[in-house]
C-alpha atoms as a PDB file:
ATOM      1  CA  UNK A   1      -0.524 120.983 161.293  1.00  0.00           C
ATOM      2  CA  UNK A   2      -2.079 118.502 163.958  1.00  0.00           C
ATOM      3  CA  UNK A   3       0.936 115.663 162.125  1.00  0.00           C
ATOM      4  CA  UNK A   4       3.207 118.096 163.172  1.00  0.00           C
ATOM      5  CA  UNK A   5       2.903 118.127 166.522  1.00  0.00           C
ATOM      6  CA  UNK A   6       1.997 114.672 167.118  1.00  0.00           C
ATOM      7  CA  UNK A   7       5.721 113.949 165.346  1.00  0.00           C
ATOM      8  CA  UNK A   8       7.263 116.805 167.581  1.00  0.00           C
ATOM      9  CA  UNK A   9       6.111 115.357 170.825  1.00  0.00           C
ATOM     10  CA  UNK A  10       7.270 111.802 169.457  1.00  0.00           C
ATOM     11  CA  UNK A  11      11.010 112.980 169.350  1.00  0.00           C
ATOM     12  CA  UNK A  12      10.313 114.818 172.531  1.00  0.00           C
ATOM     13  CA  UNK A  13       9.191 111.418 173.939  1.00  0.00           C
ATOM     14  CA  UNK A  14      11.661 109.723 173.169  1.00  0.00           C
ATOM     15  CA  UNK A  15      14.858 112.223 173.568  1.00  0.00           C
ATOM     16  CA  UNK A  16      13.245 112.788 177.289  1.00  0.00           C
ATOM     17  CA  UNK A  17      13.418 108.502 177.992  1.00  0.00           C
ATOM     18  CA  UNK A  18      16.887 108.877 176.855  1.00  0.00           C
ATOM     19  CA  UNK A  19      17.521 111.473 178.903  1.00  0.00           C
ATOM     20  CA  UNK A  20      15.606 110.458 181.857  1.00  0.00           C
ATOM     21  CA  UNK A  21      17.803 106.949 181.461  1.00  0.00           C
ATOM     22  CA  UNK A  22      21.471 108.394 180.649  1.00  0.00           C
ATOM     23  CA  UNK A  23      21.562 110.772 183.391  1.00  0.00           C
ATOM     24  CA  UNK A  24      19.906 108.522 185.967  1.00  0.00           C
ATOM     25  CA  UNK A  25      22.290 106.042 185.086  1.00  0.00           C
ATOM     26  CA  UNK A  26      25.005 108.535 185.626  1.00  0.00           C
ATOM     27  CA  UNK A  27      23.738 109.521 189.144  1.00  0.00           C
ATOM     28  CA  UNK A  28      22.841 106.166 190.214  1.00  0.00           C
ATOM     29  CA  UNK A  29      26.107 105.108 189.699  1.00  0.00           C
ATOM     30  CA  UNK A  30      28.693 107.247 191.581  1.00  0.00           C
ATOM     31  CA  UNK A  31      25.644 108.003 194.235  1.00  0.00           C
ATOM     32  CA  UNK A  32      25.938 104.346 194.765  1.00  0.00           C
ATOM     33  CA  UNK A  33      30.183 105.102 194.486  1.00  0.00           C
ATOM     34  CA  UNK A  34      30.178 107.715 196.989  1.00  0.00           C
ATOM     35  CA  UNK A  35      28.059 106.065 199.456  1.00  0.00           C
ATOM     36  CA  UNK A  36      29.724 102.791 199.496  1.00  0.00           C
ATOM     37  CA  UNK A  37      33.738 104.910 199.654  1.00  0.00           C
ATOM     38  CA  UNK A  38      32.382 108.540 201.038  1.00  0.00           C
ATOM     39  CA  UNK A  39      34.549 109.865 198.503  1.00  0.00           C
ATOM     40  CA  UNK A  40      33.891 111.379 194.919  1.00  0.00           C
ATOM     41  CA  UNK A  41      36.557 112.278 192.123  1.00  0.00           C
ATOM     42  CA  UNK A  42      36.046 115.777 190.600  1.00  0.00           C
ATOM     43  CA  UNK A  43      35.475 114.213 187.708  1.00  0.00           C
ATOM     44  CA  UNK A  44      32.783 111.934 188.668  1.00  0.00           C
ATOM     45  CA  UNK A  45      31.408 115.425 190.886  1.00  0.00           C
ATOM     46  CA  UNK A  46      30.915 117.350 187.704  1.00  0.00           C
ATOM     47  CA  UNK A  47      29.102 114.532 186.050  1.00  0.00           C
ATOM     48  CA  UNK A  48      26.906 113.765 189.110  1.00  0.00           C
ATOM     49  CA  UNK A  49      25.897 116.978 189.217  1.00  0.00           C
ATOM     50  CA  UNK A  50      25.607 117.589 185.447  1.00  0.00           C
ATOM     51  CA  UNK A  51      23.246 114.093 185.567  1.00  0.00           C
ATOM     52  CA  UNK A  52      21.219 115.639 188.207  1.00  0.00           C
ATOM     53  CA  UNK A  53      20.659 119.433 186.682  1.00  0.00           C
ATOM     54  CA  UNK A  54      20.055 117.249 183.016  1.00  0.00           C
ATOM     55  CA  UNK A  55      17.902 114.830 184.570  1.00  0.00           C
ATOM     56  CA  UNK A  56      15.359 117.861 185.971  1.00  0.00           C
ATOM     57  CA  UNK A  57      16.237 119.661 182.572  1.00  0.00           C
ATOM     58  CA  UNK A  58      14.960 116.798 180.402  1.00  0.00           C
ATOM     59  CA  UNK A  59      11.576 116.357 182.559  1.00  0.00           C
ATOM     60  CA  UNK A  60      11.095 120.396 182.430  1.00  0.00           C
ATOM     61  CA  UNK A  61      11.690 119.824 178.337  1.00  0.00           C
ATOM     62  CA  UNK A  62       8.948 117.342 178.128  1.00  0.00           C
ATOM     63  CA  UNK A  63       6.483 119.337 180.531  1.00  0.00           C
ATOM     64  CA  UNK A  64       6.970 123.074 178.768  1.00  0.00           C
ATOM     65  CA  UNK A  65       7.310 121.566 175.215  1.00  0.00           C
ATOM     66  CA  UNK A  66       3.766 119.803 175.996  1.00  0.00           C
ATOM     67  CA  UNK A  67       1.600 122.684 177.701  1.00  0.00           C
ATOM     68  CA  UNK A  68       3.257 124.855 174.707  1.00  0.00           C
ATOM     69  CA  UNK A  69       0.565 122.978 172.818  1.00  0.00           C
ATOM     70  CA  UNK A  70      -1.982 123.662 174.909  1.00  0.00           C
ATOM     71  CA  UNK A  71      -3.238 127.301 173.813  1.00  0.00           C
ATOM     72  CA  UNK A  72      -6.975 127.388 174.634  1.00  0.00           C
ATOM     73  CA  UNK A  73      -6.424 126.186 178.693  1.00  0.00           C
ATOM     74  CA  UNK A  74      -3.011 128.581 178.583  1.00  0.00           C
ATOM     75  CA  UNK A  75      -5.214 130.789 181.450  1.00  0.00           C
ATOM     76  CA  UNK A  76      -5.693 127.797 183.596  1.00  0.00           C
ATOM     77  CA  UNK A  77      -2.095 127.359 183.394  1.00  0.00           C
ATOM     78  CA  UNK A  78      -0.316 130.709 183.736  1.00  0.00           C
ATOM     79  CA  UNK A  79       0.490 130.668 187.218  1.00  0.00           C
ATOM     80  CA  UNK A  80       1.960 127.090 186.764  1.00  0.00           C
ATOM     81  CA  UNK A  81       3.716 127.361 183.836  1.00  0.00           C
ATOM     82  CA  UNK A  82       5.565 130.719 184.851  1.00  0.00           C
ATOM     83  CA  UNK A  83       6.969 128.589 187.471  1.00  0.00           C
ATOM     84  CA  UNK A  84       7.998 125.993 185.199  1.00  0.00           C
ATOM     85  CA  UNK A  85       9.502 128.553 183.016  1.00  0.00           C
ATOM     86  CA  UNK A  86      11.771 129.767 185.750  1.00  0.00           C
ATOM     87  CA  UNK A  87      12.663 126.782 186.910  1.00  0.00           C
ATOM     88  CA  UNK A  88      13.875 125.774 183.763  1.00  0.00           C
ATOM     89  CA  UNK A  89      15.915 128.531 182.949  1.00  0.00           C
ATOM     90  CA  UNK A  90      17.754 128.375 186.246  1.00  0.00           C
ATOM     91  CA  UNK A  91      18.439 124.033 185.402  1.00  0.00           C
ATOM     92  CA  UNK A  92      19.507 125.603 181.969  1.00  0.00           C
ATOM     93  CA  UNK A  93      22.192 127.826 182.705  1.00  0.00           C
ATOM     94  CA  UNK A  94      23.279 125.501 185.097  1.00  0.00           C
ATOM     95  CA  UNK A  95      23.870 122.558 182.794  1.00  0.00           C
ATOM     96  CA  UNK A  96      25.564 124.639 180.836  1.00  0.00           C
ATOM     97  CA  UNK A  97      27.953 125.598 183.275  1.00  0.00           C
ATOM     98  CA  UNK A  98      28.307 122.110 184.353  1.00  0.00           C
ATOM     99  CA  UNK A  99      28.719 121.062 181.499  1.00  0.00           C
ATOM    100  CA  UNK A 100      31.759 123.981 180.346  1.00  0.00           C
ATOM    101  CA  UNK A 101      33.269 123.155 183.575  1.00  0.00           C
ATOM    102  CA  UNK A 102      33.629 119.418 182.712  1.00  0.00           C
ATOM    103  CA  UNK A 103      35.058 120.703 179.345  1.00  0.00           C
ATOM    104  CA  UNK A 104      37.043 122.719 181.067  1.00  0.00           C
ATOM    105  CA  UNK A 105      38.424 119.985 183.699  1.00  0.00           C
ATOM    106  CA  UNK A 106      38.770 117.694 180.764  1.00  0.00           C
ATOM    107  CA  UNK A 107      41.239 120.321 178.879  1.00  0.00           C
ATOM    108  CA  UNK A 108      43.121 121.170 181.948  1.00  0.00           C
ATOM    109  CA  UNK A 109      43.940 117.368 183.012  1.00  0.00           C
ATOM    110  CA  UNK A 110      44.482 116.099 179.401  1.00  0.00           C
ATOM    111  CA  UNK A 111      46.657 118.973 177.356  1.00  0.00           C
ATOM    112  CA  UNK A 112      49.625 119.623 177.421  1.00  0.00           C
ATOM    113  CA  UNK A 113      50.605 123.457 177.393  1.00  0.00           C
ATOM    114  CA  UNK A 114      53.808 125.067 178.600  1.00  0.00           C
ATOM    115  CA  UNK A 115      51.998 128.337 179.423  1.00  0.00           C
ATOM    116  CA  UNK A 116      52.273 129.417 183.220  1.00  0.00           C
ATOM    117  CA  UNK A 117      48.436 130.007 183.429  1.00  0.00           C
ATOM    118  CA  UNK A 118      47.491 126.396 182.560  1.00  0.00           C
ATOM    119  CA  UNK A 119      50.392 124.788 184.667  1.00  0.00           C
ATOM    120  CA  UNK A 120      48.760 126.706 187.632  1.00  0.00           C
ATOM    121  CA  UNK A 121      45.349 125.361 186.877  1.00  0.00           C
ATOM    122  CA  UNK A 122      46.610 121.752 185.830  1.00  0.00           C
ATOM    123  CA  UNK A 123      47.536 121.696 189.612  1.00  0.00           C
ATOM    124  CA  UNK A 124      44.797 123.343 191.308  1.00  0.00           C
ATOM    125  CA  UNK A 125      42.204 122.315 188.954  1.00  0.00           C
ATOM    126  CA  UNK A 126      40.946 119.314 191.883  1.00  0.00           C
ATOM    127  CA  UNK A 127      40.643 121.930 194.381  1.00  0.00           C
ATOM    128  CA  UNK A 128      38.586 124.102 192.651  1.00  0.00           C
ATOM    129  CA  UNK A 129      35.907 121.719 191.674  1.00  0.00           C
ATOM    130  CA  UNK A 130      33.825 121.814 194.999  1.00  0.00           C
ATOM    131  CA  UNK A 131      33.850 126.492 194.350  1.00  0.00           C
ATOM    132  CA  UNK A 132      33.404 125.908 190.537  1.00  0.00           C
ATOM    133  CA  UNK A 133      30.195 123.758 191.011  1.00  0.00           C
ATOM    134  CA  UNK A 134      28.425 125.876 194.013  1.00  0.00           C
ATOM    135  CA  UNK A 135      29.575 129.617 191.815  1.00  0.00           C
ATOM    136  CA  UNK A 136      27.725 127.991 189.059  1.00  0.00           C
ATOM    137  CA  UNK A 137      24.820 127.369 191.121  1.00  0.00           C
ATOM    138  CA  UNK A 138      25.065 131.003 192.765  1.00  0.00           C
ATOM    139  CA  UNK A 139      25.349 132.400 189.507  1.00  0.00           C
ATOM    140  CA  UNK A 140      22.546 130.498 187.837  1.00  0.00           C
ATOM    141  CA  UNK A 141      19.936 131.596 190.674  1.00  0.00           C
ATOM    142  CA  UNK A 142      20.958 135.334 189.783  1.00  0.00           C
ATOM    143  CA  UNK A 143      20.459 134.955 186.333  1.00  0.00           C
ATOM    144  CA  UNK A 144      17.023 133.884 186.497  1.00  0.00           C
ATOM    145  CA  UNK A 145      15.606 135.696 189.133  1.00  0.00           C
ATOM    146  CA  UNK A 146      14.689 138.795 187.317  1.00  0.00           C
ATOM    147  CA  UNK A 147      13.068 137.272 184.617  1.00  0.00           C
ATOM    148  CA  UNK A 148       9.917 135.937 186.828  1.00  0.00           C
ATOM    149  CA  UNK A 149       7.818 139.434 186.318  1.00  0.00           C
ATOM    150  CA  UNK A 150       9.114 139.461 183.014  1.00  0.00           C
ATOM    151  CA  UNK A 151       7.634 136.082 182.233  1.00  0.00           C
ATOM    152  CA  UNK A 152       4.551 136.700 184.084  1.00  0.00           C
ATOM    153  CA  UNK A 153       3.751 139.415 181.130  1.00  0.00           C
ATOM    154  CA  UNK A 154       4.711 136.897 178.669  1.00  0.00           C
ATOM    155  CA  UNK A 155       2.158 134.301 179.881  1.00  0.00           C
ATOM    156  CA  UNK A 156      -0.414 136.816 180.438  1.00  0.00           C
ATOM    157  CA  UNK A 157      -0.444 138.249 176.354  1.00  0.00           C
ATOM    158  CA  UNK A 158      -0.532 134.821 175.622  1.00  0.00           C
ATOM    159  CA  UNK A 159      -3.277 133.803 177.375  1.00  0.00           C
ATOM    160  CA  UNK A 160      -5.014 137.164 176.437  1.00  0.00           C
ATOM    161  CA  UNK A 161      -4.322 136.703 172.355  1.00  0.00           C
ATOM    162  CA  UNK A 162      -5.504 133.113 173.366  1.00  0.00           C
ATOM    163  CA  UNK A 163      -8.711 134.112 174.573  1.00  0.00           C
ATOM    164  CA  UNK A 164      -9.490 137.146 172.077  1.00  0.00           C
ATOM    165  CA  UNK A 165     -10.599 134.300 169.646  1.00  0.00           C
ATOM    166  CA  UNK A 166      -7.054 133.241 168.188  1.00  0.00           C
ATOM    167  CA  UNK A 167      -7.937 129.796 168.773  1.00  0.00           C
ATOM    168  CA  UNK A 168      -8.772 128.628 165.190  1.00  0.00           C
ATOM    169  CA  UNK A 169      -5.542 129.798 164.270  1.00  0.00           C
ATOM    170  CA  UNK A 170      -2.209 129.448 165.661  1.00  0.00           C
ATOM    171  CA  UNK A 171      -1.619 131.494 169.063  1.00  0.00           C
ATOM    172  CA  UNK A 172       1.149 133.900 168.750  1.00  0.00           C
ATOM    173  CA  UNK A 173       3.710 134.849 171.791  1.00  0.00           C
ATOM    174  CA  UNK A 174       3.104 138.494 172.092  1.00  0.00           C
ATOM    175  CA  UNK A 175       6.271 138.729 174.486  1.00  0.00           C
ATOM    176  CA  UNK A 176       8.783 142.069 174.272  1.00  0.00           C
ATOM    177  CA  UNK A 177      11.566 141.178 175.891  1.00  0.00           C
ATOM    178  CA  UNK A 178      13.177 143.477 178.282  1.00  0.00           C
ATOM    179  CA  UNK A 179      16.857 144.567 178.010  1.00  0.00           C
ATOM    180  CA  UNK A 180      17.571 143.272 181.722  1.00  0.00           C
ATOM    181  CA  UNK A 181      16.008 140.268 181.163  1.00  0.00           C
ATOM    182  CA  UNK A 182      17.566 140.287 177.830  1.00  0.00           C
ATOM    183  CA  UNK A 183      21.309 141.316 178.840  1.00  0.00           C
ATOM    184  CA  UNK A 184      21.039 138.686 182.167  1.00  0.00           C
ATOM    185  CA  UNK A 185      20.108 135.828 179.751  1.00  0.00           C
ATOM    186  CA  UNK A 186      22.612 136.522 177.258  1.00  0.00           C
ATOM    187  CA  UNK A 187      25.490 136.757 180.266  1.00  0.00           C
ATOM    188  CA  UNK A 188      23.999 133.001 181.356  1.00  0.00           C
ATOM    189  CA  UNK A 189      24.465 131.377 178.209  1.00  0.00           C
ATOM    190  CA  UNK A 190      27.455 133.122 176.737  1.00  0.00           C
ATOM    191  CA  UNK A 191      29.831 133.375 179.298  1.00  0.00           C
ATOM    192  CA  UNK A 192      29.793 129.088 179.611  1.00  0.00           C
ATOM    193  CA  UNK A 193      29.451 129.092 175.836  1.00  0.00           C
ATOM    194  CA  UNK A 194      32.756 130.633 175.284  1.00  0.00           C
ATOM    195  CA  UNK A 195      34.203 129.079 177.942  1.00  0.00           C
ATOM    196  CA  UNK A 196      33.143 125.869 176.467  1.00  0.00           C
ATOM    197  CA  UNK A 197      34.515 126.876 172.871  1.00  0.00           C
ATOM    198  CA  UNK A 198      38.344 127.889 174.095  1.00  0.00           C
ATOM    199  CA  UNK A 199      38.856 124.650 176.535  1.00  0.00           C
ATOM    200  CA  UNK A 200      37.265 122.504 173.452  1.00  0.00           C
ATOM    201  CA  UNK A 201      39.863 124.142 171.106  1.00  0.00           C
ATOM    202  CA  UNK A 202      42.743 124.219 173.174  1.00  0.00           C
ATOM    203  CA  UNK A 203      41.848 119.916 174.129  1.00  0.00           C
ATOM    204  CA  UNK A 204      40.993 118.904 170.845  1.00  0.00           C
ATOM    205  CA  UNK A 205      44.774 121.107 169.128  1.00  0.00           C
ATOM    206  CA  UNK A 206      46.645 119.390 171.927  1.00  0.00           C
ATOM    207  CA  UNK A 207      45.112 115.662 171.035  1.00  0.00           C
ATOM    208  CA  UNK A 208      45.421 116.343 167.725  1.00  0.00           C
ATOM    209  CA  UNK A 209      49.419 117.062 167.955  1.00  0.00           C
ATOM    210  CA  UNK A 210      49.600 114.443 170.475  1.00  0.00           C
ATOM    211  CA  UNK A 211      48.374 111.774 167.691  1.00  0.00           C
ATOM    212  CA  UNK A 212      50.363 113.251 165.140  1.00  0.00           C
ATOM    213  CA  UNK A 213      53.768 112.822 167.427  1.00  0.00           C
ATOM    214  CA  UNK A 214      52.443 109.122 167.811  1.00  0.00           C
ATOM    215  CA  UNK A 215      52.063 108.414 164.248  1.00  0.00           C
ATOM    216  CA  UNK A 216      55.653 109.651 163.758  1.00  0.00           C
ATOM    217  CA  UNK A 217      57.819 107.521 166.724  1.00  0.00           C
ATOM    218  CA  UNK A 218      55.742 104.535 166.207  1.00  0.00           C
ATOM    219  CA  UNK A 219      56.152 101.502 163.735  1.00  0.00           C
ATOM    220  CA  UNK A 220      52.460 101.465 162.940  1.00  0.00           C
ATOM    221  CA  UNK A 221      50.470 104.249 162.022  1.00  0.00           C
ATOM    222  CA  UNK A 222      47.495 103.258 164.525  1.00  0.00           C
ATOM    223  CA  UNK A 223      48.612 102.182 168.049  1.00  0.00           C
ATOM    224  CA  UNK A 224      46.399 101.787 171.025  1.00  0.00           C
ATOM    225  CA  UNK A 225      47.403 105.104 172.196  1.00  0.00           C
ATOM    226  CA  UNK A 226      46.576 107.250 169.224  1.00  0.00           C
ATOM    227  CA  UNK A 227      43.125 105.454 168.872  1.00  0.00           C
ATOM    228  CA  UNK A 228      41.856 106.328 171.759  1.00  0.00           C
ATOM    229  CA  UNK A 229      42.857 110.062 171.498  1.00  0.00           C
ATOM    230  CA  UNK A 230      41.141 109.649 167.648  1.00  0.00           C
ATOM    231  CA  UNK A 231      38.178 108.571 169.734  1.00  0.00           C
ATOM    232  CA  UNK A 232      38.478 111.693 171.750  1.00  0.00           C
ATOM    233  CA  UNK A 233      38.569 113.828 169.534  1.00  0.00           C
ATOM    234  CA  UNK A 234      35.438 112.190 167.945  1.00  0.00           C
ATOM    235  CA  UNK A 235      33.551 112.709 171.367  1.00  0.00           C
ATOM    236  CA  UNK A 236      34.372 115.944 171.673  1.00  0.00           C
ATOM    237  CA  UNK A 237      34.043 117.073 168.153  1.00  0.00           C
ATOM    238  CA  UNK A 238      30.349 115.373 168.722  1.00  0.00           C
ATOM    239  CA  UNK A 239      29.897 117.113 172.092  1.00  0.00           C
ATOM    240  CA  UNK A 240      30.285 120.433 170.611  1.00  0.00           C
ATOM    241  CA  UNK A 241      27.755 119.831 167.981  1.00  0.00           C
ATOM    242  CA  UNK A 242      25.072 119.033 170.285  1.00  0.00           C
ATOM    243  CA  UNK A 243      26.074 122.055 172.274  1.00  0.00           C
ATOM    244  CA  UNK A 244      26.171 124.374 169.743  1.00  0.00           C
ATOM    245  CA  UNK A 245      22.870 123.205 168.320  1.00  0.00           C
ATOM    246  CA  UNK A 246      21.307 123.886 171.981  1.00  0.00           C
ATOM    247  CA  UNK A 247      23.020 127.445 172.022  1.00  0.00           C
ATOM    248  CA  UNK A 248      21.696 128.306 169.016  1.00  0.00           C
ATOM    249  CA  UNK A 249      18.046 126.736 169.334  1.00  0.00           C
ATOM    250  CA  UNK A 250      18.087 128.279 172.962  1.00  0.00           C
ATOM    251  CA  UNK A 251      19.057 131.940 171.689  1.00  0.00           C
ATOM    252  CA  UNK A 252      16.603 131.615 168.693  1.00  0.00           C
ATOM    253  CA  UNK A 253      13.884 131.028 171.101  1.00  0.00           C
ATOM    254  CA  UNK A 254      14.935 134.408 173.191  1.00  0.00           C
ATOM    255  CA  UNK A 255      15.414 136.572 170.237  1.00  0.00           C
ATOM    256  CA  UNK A 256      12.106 136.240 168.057  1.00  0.00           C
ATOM    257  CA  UNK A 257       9.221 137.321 170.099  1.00  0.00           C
ATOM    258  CA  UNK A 258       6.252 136.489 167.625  1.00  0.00           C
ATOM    259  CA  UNK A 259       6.474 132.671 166.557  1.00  0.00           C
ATOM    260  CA  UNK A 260       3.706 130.317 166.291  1.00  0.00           C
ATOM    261  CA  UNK A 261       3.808 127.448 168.852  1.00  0.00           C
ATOM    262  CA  UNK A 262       5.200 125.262 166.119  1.00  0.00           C
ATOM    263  CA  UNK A 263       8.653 126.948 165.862  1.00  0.00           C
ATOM    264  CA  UNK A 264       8.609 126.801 169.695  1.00  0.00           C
ATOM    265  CA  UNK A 265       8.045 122.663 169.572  1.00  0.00           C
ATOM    266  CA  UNK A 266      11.014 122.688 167.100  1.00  0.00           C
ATOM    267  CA  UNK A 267      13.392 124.422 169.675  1.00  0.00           C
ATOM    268  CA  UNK A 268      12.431 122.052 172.603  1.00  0.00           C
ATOM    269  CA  UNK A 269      12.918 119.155 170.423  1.00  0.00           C
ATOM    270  CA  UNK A 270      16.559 120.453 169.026  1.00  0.00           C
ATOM    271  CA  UNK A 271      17.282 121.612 172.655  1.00  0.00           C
ATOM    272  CA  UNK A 272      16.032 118.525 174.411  1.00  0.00           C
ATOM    273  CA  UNK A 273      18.748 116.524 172.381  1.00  0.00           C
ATOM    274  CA  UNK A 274      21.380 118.013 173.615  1.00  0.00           C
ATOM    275  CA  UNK A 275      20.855 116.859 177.506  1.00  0.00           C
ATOM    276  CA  UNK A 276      20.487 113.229 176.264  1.00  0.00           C
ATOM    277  CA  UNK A 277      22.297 112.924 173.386  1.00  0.00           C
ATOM    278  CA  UNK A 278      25.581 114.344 175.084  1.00  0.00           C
ATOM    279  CA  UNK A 279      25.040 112.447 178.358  1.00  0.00           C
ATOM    280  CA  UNK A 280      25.070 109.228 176.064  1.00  0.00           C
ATOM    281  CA  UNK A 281      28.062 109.952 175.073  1.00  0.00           C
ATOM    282  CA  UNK A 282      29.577 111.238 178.009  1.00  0.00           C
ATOM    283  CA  UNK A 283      28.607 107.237 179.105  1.00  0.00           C
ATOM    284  CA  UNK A 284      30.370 105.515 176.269  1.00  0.00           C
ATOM    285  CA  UNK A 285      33.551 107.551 176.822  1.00  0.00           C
ATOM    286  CA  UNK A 286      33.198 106.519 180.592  1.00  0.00           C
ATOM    287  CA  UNK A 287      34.782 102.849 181.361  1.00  0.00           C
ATOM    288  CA  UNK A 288      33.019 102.544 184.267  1.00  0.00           C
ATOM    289  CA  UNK A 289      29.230 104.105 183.287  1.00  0.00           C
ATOM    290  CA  UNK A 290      29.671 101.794 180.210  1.00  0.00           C
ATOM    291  CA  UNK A 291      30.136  99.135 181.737  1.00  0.00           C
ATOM    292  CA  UNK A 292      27.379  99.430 184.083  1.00  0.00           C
ATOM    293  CA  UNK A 293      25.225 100.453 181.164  1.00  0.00           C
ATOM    294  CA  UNK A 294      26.395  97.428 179.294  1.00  0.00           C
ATOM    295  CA  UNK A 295      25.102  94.854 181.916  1.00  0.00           C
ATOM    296  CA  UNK A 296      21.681  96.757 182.308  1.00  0.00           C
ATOM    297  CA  UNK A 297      20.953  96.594 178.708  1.00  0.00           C
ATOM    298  CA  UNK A 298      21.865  92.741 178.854  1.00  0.00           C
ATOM    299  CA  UNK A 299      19.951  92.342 181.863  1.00  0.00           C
ATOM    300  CA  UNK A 300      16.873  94.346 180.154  1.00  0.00           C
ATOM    301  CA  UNK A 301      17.432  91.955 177.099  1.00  0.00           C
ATOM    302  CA  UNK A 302      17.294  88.646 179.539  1.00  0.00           C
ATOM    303  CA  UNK A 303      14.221  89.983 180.772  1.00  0.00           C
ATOM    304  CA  UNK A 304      12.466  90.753 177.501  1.00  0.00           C
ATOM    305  CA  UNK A 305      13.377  87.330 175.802  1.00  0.00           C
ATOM    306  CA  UNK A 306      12.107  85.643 179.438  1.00  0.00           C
ATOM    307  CA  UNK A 307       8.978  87.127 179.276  1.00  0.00           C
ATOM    308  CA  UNK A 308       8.563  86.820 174.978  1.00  0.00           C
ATOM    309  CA  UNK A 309       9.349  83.244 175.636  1.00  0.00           C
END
């Protein structure tokens, strides 16, 4: 099973460069905006702050998913790794409420819907950023709090199965999950999940009627206009795929409390590309990241032919 990790850290490797690139690109960028105009868009807050929470994400990914590995010195690392742990699922449900709020902002600015509600938020929507991002960050904190004694127990039957001689073998998490823990995780990631889902719908049904009107008024049945919502819709119908693969790799990983390390390696690796797959998207469906991100990559390739040469 040795392979099997070695190829599991591999795709680790490389979705955490991605990552680590993406969303440092992303902050870089309109930290660089803000400091030269002292004055950030909503949209560009969301995705600074989604690049930030991602970029810690990625690197807490790549640390967890490599001491996972590491059964036999598991009681060096307790105390260590419990603070990973927690620190990781407080940058989790936060990226995923930065991320459902970007959704969210998206769907508001971009439908069209006669409905009173969504007229109220189509004009307030700007306003609301600033509460939006610092709510998610209140409500993140809360969420993880409870679950440090909670993952203190978990570390210390590992450890303990660890060192009872289960080291030929594969160590077993010997975790039982408590209902608070339990309940307060499931409120984290469900409440931006569904969130997530209805603003997705509701974007992607009002894009897709938008495209159809186009077809029908216009001459040609592919304008500028209606390819770009096409490409939209592509992005977001791409968008929710990562994030539904992350939801359901991250729930997986709370439910079953007796899996081999293995199975835990293959829900890092599905979770960890969701943080850099979407945020390379998020950069190609940005004008002004992909532009930026065009000239590094020709600078990097200048630079690589200069020094081949």
């Amino acid at each position: 099973m040795f392979p099997i990790i070695i190829i599991g850290l591999i795709f680790l490797g490389i979705e955490f460069i991605t990552g680590i690139i993406a969303n440092g690109l992303m902050i870089v960028v309109n930290c660089s905006e803000w400091i030269r105009s002292r004055k950030l868009t909503c949209c560009d807050m969301i995705l600074t702050s989604l690049g930030i929470s991602r970029f810690f994400l990625q690197c807490m990914l790549m640390i967890n998913g490599t001491f996972f590995q590491l059964c036999a010195e598991m009681n060096e690392q307790c105390a260590m790794l419990t603070t990973l742990t927690v620190v990781w699922l407080f940058l989790n449900t936060l990226s995923l409420w930065f991320a459902t709020w970007l959704s969210v902002f998206y769907c508001v600015k971009i439908a069209n819907f006669s409905q009173p509600l969504f007229l109220w938020l189509k004009l307030r929507i700007s306003g609301l950023v600033p509460q939006l991002l610092m709510g998610s960050f209140l409500v993140s904190l809360v969420t993880c709090l409870p679950s440090v004694n909670t993952i203190d127990r978990k570390y210390i039957d590992y450890s303990l199965n660890c060192l009872s001689g289960n080291t030929t073998g594969e160590c077993q998490y010997t975790f039982d999950l408590s209902s608070r823990f339990f309940i307060l995780s499931m409120l984290g990631y469900t409440s931006p999940f569904i969130i997530f889902i209805i603003s997705s719908i509701l974007l992607i049904t009002s894009l897709w009627r938008h495209s159809k009107r186009m077809e029908k008024t216009t001459s040609t049945s592919r304008d500028t206009v209606t390819e770009a919502h096409v490409r939209a819709i592509k992005g977001l119908i791409s968008f929710i795929f990562f994030y539904i693969s992350y939801f359901v790799a991250l729930i997986f990983s709370e439910l079953f409390s007796n899996i081999s390390s293995y199975f835990i390696l293959l829900w890092v690796v599905i979770m960890g590309a969701y943080p850099s797959g979407h945020s390379v998207i998020l950069i190609l469906g940005n004008p002004k990241l992909k532009r930026v991100a065009v000239r590094a990559l020709q600078y990097a390739g200048c630079r690589l032919r200069g020094a081949a040469s």
